[in-house]
C-alpha atoms as a PDB file:
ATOM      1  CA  UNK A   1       0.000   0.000   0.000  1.00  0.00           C
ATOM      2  CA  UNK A   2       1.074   3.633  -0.496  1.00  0.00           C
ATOM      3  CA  UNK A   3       0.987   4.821   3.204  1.00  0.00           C
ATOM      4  CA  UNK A   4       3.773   1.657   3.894  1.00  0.00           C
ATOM      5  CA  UNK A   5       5.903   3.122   0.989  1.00  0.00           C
ATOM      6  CA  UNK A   6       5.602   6.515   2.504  1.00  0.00           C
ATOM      7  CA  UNK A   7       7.138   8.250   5.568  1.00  0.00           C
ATOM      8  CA  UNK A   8       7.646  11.218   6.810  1.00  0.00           C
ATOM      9  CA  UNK A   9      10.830  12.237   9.114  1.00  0.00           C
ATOM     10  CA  UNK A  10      11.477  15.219  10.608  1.00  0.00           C
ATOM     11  CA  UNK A  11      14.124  16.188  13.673  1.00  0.00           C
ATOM     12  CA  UNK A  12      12.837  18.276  16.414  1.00  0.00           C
ATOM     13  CA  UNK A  13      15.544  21.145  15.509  1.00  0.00           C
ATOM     14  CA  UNK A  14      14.558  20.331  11.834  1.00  0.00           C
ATOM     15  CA  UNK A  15      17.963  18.847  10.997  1.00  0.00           C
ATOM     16  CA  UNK A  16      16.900  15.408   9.977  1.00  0.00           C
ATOM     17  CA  UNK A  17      15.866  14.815   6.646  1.00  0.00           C
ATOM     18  CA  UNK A  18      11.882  14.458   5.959  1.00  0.00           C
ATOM     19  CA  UNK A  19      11.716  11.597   3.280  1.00  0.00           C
ATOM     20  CA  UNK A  20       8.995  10.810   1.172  1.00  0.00           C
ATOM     21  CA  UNK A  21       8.542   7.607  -0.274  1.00  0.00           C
ATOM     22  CA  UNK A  22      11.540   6.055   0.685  1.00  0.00           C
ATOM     23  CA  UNK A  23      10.436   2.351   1.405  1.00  0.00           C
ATOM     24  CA  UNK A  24       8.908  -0.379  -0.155  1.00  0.00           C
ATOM     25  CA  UNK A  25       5.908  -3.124   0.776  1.00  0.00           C
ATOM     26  CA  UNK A  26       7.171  -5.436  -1.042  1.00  0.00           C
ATOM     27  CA  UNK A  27       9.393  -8.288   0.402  1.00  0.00           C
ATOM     28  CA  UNK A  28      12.833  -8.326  -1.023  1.00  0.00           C
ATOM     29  CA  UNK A  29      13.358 -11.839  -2.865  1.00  0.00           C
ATOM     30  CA  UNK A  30      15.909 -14.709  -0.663  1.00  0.00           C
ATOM     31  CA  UNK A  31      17.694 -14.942  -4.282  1.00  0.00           C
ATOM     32  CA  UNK A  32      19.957 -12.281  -4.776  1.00  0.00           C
ATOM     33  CA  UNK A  33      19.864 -12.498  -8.595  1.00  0.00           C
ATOM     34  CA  UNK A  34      22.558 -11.012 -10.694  1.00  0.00           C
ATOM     35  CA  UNK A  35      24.884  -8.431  -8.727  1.00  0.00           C
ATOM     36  CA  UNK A  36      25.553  -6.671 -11.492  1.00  0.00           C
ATOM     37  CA  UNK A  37      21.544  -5.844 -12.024  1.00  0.00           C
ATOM     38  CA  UNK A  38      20.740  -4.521  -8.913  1.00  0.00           C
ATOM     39  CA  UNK A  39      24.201  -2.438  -9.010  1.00  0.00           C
ATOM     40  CA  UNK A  40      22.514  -1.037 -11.949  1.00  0.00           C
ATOM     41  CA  UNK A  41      19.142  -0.840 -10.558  1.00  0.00           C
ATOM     42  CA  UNK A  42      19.948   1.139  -7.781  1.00  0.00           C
ATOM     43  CA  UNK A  43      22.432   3.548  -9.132  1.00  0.00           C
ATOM     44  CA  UNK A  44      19.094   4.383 -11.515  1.00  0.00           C
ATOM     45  CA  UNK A  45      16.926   4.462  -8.476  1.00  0.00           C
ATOM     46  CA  UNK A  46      19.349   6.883  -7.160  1.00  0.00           C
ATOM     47  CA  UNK A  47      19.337   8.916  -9.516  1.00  0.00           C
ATOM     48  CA  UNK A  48      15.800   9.542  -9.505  1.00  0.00           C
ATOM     49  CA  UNK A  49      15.371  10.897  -5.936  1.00  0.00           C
ATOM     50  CA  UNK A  50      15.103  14.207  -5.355  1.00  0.00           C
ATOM     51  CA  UNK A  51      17.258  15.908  -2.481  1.00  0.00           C
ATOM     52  CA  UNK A  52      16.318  19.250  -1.296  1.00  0.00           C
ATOM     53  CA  UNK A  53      18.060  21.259   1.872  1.00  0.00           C
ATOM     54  CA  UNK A  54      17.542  24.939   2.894  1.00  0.00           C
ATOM     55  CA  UNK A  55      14.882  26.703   4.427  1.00  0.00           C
ATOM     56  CA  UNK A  56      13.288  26.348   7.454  1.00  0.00           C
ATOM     57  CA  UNK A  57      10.222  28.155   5.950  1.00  0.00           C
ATOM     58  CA  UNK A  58      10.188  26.204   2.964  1.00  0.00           C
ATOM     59  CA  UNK A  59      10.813  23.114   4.454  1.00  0.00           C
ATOM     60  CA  UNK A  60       7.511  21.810   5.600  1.00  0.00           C
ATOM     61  CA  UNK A  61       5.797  23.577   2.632  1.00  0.00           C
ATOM     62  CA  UNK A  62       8.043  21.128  -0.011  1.00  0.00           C
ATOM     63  CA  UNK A  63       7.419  18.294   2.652  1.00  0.00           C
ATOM     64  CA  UNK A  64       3.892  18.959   2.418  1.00  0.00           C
ATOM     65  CA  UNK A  65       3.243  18.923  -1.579  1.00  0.00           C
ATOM     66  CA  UNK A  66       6.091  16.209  -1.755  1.00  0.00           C
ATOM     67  CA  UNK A  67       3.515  13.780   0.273  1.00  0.00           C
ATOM     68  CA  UNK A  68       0.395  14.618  -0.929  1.00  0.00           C
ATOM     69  CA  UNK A  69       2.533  13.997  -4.558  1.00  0.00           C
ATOM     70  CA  UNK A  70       3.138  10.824  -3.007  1.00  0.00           C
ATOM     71  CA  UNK A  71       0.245  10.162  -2.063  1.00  0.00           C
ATOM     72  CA  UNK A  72      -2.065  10.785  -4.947  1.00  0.00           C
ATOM     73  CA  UNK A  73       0.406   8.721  -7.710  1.00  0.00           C
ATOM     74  CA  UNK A  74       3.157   6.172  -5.292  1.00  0.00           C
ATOM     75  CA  UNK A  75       5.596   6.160  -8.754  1.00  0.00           C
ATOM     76  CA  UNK A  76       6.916   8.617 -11.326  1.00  0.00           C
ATOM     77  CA  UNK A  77       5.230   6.643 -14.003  1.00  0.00           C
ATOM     78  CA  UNK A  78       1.503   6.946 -12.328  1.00  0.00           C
ATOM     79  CA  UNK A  79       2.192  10.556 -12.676  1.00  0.00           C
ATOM     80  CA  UNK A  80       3.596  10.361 -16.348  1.00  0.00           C
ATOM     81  CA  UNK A  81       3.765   7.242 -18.372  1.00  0.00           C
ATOM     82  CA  UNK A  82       7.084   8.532 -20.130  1.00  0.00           C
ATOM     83  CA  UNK A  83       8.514   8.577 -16.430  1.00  0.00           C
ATOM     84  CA  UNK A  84      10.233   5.636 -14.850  1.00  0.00           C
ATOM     85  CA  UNK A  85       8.404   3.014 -12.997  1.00  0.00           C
ATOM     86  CA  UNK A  86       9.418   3.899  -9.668  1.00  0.00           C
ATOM     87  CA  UNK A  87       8.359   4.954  -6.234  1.00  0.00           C
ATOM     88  CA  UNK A  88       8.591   8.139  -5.817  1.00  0.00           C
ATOM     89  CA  UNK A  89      11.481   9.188  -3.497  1.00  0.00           C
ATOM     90  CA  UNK A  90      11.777  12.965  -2.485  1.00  0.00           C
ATOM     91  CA  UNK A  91      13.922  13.894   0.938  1.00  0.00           C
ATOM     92  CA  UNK A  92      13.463  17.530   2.737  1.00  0.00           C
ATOM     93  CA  UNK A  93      16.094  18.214   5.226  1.00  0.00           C
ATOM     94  CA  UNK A  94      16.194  21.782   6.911  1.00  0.00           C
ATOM     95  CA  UNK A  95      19.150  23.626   8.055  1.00  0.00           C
ATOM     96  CA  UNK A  96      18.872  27.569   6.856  1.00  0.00           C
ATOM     97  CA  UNK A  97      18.941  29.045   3.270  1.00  0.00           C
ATOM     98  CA  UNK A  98      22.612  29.072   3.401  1.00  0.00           C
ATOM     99  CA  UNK A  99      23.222  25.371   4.090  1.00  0.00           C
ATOM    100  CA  UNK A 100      21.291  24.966   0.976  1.00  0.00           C
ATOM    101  CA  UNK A 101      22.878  27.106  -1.518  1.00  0.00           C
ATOM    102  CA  UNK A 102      26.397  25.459   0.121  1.00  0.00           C
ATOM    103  CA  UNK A 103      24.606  21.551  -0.640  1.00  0.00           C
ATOM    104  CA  UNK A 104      23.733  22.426  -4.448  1.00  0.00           C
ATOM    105  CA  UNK A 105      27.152  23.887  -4.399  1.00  0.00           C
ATOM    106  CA  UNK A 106      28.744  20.893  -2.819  1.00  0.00           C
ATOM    107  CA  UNK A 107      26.481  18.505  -5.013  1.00  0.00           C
ATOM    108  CA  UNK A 108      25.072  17.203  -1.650  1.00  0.00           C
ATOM    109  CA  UNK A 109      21.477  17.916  -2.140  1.00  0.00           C
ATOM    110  CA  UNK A 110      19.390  18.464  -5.945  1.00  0.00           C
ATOM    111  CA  UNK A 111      18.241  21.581  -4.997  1.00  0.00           C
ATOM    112  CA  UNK A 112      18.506  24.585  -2.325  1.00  0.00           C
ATOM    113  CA  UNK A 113      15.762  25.670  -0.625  1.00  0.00           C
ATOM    114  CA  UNK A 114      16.029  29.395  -0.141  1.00  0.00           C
ATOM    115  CA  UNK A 115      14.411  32.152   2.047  1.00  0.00           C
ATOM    116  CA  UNK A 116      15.938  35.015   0.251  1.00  0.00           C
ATOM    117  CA  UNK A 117      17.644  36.385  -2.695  1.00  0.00           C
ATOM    118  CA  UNK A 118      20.602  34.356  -3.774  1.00  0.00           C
ATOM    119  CA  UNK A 119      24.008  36.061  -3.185  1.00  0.00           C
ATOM    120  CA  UNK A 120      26.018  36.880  -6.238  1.00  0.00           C
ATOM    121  CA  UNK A 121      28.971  34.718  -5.192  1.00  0.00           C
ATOM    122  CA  UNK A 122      26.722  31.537  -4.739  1.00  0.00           C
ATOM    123  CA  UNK A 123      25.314  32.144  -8.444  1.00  0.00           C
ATOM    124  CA  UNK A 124      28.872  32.311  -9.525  1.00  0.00           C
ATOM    125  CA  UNK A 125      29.863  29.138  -7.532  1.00  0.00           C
ATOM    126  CA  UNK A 126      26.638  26.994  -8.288  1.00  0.00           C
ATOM    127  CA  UNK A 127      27.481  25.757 -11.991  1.00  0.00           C
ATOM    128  CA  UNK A 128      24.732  26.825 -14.381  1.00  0.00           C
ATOM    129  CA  UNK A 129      22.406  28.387 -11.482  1.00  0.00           C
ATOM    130  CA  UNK A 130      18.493  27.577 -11.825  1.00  0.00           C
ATOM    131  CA  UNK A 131      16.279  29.974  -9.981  1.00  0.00           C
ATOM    132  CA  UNK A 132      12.514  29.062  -9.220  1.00  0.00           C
ATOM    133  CA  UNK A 133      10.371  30.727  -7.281  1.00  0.00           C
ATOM    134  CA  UNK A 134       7.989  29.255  -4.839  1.00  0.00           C
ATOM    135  CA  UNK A 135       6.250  32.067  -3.521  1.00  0.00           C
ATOM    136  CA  UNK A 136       6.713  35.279  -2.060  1.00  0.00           C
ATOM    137  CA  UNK A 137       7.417  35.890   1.933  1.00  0.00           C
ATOM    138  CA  UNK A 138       8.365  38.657   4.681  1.00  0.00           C
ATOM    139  CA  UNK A 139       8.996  39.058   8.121  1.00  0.00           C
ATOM    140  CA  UNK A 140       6.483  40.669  10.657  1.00  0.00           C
ATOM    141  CA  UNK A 141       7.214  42.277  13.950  1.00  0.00           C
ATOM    142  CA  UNK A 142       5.572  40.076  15.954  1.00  0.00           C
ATOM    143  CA  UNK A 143       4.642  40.028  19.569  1.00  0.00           C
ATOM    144  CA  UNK A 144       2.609  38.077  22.233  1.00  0.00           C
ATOM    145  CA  UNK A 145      -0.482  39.386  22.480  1.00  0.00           C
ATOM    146  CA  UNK A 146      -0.174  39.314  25.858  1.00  0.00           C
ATOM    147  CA  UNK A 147       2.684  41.584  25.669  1.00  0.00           C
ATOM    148  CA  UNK A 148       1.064  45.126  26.995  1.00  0.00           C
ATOM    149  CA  UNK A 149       2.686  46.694  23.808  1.00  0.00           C
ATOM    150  CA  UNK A 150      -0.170  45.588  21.827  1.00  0.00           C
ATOM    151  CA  UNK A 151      -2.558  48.096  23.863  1.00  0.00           C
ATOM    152  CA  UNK A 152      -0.117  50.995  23.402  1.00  0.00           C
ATOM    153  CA  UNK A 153       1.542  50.749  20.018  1.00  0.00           C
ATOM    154  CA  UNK A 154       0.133  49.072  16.543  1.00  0.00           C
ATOM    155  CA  UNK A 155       2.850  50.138  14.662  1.00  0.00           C
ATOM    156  CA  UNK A 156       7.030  51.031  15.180  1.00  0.00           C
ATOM    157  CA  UNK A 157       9.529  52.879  12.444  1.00  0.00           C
ATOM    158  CA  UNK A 158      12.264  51.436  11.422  1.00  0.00           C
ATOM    159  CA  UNK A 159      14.341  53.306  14.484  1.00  0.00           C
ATOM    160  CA  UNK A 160      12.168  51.481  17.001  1.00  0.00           C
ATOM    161  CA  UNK A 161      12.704  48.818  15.696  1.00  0.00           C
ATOM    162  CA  UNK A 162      16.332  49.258  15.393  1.00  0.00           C
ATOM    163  CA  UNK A 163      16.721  50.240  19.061  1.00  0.00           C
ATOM    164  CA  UNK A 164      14.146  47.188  20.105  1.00  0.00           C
ATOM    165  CA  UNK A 165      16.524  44.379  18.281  1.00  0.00           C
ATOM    166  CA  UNK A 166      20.001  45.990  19.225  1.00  0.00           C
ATOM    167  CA  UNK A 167      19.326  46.079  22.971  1.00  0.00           C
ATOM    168  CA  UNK A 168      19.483  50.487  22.929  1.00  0.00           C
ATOM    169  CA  UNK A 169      16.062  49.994  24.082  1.00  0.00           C
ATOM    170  CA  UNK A 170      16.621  47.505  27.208  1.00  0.00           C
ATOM    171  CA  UNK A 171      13.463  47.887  28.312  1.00  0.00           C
ATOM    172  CA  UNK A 172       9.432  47.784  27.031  1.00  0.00           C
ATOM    173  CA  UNK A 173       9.530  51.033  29.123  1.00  0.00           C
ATOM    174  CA  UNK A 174      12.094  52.413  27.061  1.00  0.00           C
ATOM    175  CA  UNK A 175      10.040  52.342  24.197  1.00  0.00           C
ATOM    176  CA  UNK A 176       7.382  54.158  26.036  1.00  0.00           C
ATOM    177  CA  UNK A 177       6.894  55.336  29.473  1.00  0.00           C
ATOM    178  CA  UNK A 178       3.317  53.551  29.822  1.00  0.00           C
ATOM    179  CA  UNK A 179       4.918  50.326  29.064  1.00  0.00           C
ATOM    180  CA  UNK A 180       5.984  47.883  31.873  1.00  0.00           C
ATOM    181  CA  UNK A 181       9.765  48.206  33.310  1.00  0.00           C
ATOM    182  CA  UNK A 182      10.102  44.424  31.693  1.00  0.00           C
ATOM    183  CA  UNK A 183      13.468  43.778  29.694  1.00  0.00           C
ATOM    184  CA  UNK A 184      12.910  42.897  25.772  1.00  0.00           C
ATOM    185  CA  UNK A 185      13.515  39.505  24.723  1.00  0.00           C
ATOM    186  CA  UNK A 186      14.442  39.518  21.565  1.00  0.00           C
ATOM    187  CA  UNK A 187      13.861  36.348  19.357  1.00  0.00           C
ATOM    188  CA  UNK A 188      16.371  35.793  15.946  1.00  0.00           C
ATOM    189  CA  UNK A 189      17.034  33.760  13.600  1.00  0.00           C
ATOM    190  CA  UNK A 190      20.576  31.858  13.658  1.00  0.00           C
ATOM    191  CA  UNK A 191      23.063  33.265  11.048  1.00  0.00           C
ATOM    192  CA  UNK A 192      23.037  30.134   8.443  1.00  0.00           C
ATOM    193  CA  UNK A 193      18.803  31.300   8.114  1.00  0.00           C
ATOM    194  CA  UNK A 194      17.930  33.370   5.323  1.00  0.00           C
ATOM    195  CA  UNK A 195      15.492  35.621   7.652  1.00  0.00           C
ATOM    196  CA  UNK A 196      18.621  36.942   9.308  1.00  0.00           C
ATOM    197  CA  UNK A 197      20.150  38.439   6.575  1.00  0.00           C
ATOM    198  CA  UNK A 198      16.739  40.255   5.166  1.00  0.00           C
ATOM    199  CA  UNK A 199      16.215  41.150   8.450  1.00  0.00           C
ATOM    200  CA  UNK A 200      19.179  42.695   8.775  1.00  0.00           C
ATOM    201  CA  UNK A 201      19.540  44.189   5.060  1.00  0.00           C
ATOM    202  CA  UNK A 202      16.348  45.804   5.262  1.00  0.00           C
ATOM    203  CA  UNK A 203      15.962  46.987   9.126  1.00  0.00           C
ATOM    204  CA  UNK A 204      19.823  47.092  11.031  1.00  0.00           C
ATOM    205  CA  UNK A 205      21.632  48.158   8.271  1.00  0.00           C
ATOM    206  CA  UNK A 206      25.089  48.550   9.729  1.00  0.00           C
ATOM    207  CA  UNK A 207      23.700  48.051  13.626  1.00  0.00           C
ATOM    208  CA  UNK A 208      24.260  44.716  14.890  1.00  0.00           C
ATOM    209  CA  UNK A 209      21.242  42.626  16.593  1.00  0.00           C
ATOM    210  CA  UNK A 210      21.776  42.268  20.259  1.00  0.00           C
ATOM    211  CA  UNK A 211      24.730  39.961  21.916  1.00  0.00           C
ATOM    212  CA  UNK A 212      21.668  38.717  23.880  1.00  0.00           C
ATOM    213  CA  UNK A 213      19.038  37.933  21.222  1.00  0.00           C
ATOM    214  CA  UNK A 214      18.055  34.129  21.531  1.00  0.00           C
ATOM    215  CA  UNK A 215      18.769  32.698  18.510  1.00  0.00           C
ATOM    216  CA  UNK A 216      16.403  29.686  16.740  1.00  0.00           C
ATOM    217  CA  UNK A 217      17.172  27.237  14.665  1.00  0.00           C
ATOM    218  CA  UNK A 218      14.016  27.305  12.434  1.00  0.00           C
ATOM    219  CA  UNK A 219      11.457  29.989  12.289  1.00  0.00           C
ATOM    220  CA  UNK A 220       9.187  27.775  13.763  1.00  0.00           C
ATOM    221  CA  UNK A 221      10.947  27.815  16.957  1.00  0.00           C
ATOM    222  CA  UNK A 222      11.197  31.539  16.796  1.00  0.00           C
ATOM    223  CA  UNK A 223       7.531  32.130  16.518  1.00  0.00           C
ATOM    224  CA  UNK A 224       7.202  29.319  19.508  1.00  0.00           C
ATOM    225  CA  UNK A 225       9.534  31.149  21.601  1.00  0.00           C
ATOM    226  CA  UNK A 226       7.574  34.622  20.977  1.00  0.00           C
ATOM    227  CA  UNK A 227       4.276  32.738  22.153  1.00  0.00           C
ATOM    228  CA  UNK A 228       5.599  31.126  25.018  1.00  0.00           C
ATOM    229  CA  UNK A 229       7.360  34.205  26.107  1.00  0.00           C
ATOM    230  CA  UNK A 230       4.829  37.287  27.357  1.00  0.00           C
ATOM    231  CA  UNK A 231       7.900  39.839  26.676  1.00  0.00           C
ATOM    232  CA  UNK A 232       9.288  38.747  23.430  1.00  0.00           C
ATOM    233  CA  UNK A 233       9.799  40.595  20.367  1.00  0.00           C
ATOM    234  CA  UNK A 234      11.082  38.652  17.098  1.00  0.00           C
ATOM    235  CA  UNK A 235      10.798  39.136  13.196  1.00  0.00           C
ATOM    236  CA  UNK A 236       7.987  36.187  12.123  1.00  0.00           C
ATOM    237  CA  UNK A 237       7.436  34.543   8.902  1.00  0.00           C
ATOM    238  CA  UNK A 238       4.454  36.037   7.194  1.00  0.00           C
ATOM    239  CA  UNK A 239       3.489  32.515   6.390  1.00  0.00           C
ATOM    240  CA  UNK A 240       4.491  30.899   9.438  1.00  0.00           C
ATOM    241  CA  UNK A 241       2.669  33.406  11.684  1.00  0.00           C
ATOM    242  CA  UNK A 242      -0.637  33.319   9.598  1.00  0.00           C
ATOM    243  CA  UNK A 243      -0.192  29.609  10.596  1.00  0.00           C
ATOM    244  CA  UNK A 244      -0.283  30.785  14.428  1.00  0.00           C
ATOM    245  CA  UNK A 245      -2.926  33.296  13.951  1.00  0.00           C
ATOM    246  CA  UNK A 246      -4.237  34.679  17.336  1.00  0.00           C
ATOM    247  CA  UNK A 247      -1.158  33.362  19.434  1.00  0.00           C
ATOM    248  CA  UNK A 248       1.354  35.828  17.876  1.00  0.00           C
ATOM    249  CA  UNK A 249       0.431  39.807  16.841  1.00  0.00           C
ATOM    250  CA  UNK A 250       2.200  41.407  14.231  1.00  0.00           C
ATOM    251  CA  UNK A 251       2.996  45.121  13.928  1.00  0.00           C
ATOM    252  CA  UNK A 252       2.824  47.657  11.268  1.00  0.00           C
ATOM    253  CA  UNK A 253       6.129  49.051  10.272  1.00  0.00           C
ATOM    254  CA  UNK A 254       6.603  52.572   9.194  1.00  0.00           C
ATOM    255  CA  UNK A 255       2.603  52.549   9.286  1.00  0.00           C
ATOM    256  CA  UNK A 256       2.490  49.911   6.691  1.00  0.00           C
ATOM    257  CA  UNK A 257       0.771  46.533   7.662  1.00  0.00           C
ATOM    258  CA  UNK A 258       1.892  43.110   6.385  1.00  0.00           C
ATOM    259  CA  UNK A 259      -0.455  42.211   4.711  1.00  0.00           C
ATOM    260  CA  UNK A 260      -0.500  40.242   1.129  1.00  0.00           C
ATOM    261  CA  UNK A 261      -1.122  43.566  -1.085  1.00  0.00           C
ATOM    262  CA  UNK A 262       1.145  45.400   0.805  1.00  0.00           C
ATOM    263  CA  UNK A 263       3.793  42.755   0.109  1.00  0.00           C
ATOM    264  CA  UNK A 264       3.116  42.520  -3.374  1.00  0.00           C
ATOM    265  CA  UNK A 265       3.309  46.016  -4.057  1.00  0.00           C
ATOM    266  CA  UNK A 266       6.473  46.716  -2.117  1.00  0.00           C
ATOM    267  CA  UNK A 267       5.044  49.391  -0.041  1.00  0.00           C
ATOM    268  CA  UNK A 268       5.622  46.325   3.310  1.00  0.00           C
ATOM    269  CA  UNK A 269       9.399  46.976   3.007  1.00  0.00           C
ATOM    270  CA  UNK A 270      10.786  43.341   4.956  1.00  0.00           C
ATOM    271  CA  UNK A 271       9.674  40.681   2.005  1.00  0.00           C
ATOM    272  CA  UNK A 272      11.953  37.948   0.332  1.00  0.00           C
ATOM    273  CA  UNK A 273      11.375  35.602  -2.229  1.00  0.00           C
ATOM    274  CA  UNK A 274      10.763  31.801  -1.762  1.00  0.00           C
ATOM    275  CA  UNK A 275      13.310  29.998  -3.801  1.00  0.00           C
ATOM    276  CA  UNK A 276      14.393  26.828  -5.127  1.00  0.00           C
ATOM    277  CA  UNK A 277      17.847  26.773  -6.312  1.00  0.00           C
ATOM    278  CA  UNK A 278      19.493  23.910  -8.900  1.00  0.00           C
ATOM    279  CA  UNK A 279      22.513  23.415 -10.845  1.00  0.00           C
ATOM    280  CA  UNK A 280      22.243  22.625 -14.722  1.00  0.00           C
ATOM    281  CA  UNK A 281      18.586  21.881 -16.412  1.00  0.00           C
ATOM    282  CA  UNK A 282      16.443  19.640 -14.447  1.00  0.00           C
ATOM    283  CA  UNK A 283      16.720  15.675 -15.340  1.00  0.00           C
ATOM    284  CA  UNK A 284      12.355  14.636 -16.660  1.00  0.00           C
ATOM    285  CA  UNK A 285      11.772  13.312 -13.122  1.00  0.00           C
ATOM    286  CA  UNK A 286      13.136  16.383 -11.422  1.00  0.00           C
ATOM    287  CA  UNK A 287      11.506  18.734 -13.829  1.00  0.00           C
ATOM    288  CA  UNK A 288       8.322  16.862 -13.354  1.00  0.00           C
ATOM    289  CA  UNK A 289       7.999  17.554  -9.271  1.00  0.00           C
ATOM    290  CA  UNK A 290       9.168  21.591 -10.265  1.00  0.00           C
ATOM    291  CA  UNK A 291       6.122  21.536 -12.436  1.00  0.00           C
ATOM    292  CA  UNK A 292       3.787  19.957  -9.381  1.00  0.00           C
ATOM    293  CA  UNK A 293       5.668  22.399  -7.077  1.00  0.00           C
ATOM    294  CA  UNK A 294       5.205  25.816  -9.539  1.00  0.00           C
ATOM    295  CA  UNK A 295       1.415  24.401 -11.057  1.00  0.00           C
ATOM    296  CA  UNK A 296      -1.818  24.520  -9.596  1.00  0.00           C
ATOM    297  CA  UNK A 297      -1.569  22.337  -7.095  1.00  0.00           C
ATOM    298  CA  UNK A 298       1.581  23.141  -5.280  1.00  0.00           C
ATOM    299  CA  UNK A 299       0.841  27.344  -5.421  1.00  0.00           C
ATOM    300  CA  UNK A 300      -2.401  26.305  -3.729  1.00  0.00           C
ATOM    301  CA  UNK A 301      -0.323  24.417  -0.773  1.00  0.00           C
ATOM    302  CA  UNK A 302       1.877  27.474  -0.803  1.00  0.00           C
ATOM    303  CA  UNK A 303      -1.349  29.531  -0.246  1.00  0.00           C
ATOM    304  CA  UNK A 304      -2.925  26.916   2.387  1.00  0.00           C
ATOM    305  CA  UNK A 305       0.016  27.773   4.153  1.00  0.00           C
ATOM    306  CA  UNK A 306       0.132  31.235   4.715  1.00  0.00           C
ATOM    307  CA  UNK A 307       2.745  32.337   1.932  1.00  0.00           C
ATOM    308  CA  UNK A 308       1.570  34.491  -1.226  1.00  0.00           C
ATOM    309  CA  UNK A 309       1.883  31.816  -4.388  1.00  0.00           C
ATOM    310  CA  UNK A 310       3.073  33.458  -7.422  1.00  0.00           C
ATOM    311  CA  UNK A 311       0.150  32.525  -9.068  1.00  0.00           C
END
């Protein structure tokens, strides 16, 4: 049955590969047959799975159109006849934007998963570098909405923000006298995720994030540590914290609120493109999951999940 070919793996810190149909039902045979076939065989079933390693954000959206892929057809040839006759085998593994433009680069992983725009010297080093994007992101100012903040303030310029995230502000009553005397937790991203470098391209600039800034692993963890903490401030996933609508509140910035027209027009300033990154052209079976990911189907998954599809 499909559900025994198909399984789903993914690491607490999101460092484990998620893999997606990477099993069989069917009993392998006491006679080992010809070594030389099954050599052969699996060097072509090899080649047919699809490796992708990046994004936090991206992750579980890849993960999720990967197994209902799975689901629906079991092998590349139930999908398209001209494909081979094999189960499908895709494997998500999650470890920041940069560890995924370094595995295409390394030709550890098919593609790069990537929560950003791809840095001139990692086009230059990724031989003949394929862009395609997913969907379109940004990062909101988010708060708990138990945080008083939210009954004081509904939106902070970029300064505020500035002084919030570099510790100048040590304080919620630093940012205004009403506030509590409660010191500002502030929630980032590690360095190897793509969030931390928009964030700090579009807001910092040249000012450094706090020494004292918690930093997670995924932006998952982020927007967990904002809800679990009452005085946390951290820059959320547009898609991840549409996902935890009503436990996390997000901010305007500069008066400008982040929502999906404001993104699309530019006018939210914090946005970044959802990317999948390849070297060379795509082998059939490789094109043939882009085409699931970029179609109908997958943009609607990338909509189900908060993100803004590009179509």
């Amino acid at each position: 049955m499909k559900k025994k070919l198909m399984s789903v793996l993914l690491a607490a810190a999101m460092v484990a590969s998620m893999a997606v149909g990477c099993g069989s039902d069917k009993k392998a045979s006491s006679d080992s047959g010809d070594t030389k076939k099954t050599e052969s065989t699996e060097k072509k079933t090899e080649s047919n799975q699809i490796l992708f390693n990046g994004s936090s954000t991206l992750a579980p959206v890849i993960t999720s159109i990967a197994t209902d892929f799975f689901d629906t057809y079991g092998t590349w040839d139930a999908y398209d006849s001209s494909l081979p006759k094999e189960d499908i085998a895709i494997y998500v593994s999650a470890g920041g934007s940069g560890q995924g433009t370094k595995a295409v680069i390394d030709g550890t992983s098919t593609f790069g998963m990537v929560a950003r725009s791809v840095k001139d010297e990692e086009k230059e080093a990724i031989k003949d570098e394929k862009e395609y994007q997913v969907g379109i992101d940004a990062l909101t100012i988010a708060v708990n909405p138990e945080n008083p903040v939210t009954g004081v303030l509904d939106d902070l310029s970029t300064e505020q923000i500035v002084s919030l995230f570099s510790g100048k502000y040590a304080t919620w009553k630093d940012l205004d006298p009403s506030l509590p005397d409660e010191k500002v937790v502030v929630i980032t991203r590690d360095i190897n995720g793509g969030a931390h470098e928009v964030f700090q391209k579009n807001i910092m600039g040249d000012t450094e994030v706090s020494s004292e800034a918690i930093q997670a692993s995924s932006m998952g963890e982020l927007v967990q540590d904002i809800i679990d903490n009452k005085y946390a401030i951290g820059y959320a996933s547009f898609g991840v914290a549409n996902q935890n609508a009503g436990k996390v509140v997000t901010l305007k910035v500069n008066g400008v609120e982040p929502t999906k027209e404001n993104i699309i027009d530019g006018s939210y300033i914090i946005q970044r493109p959802l990317l999948i990154v390849g070297s060379g052209d795509p082998t059939d079976v490789q094109q043939a999951f882009l085409d699931v990911i970029l179609g109908e189907t997958g943009q609607k998954t990338v909509e189900d999940m908060g993100f803004i599809p590009m179509k």
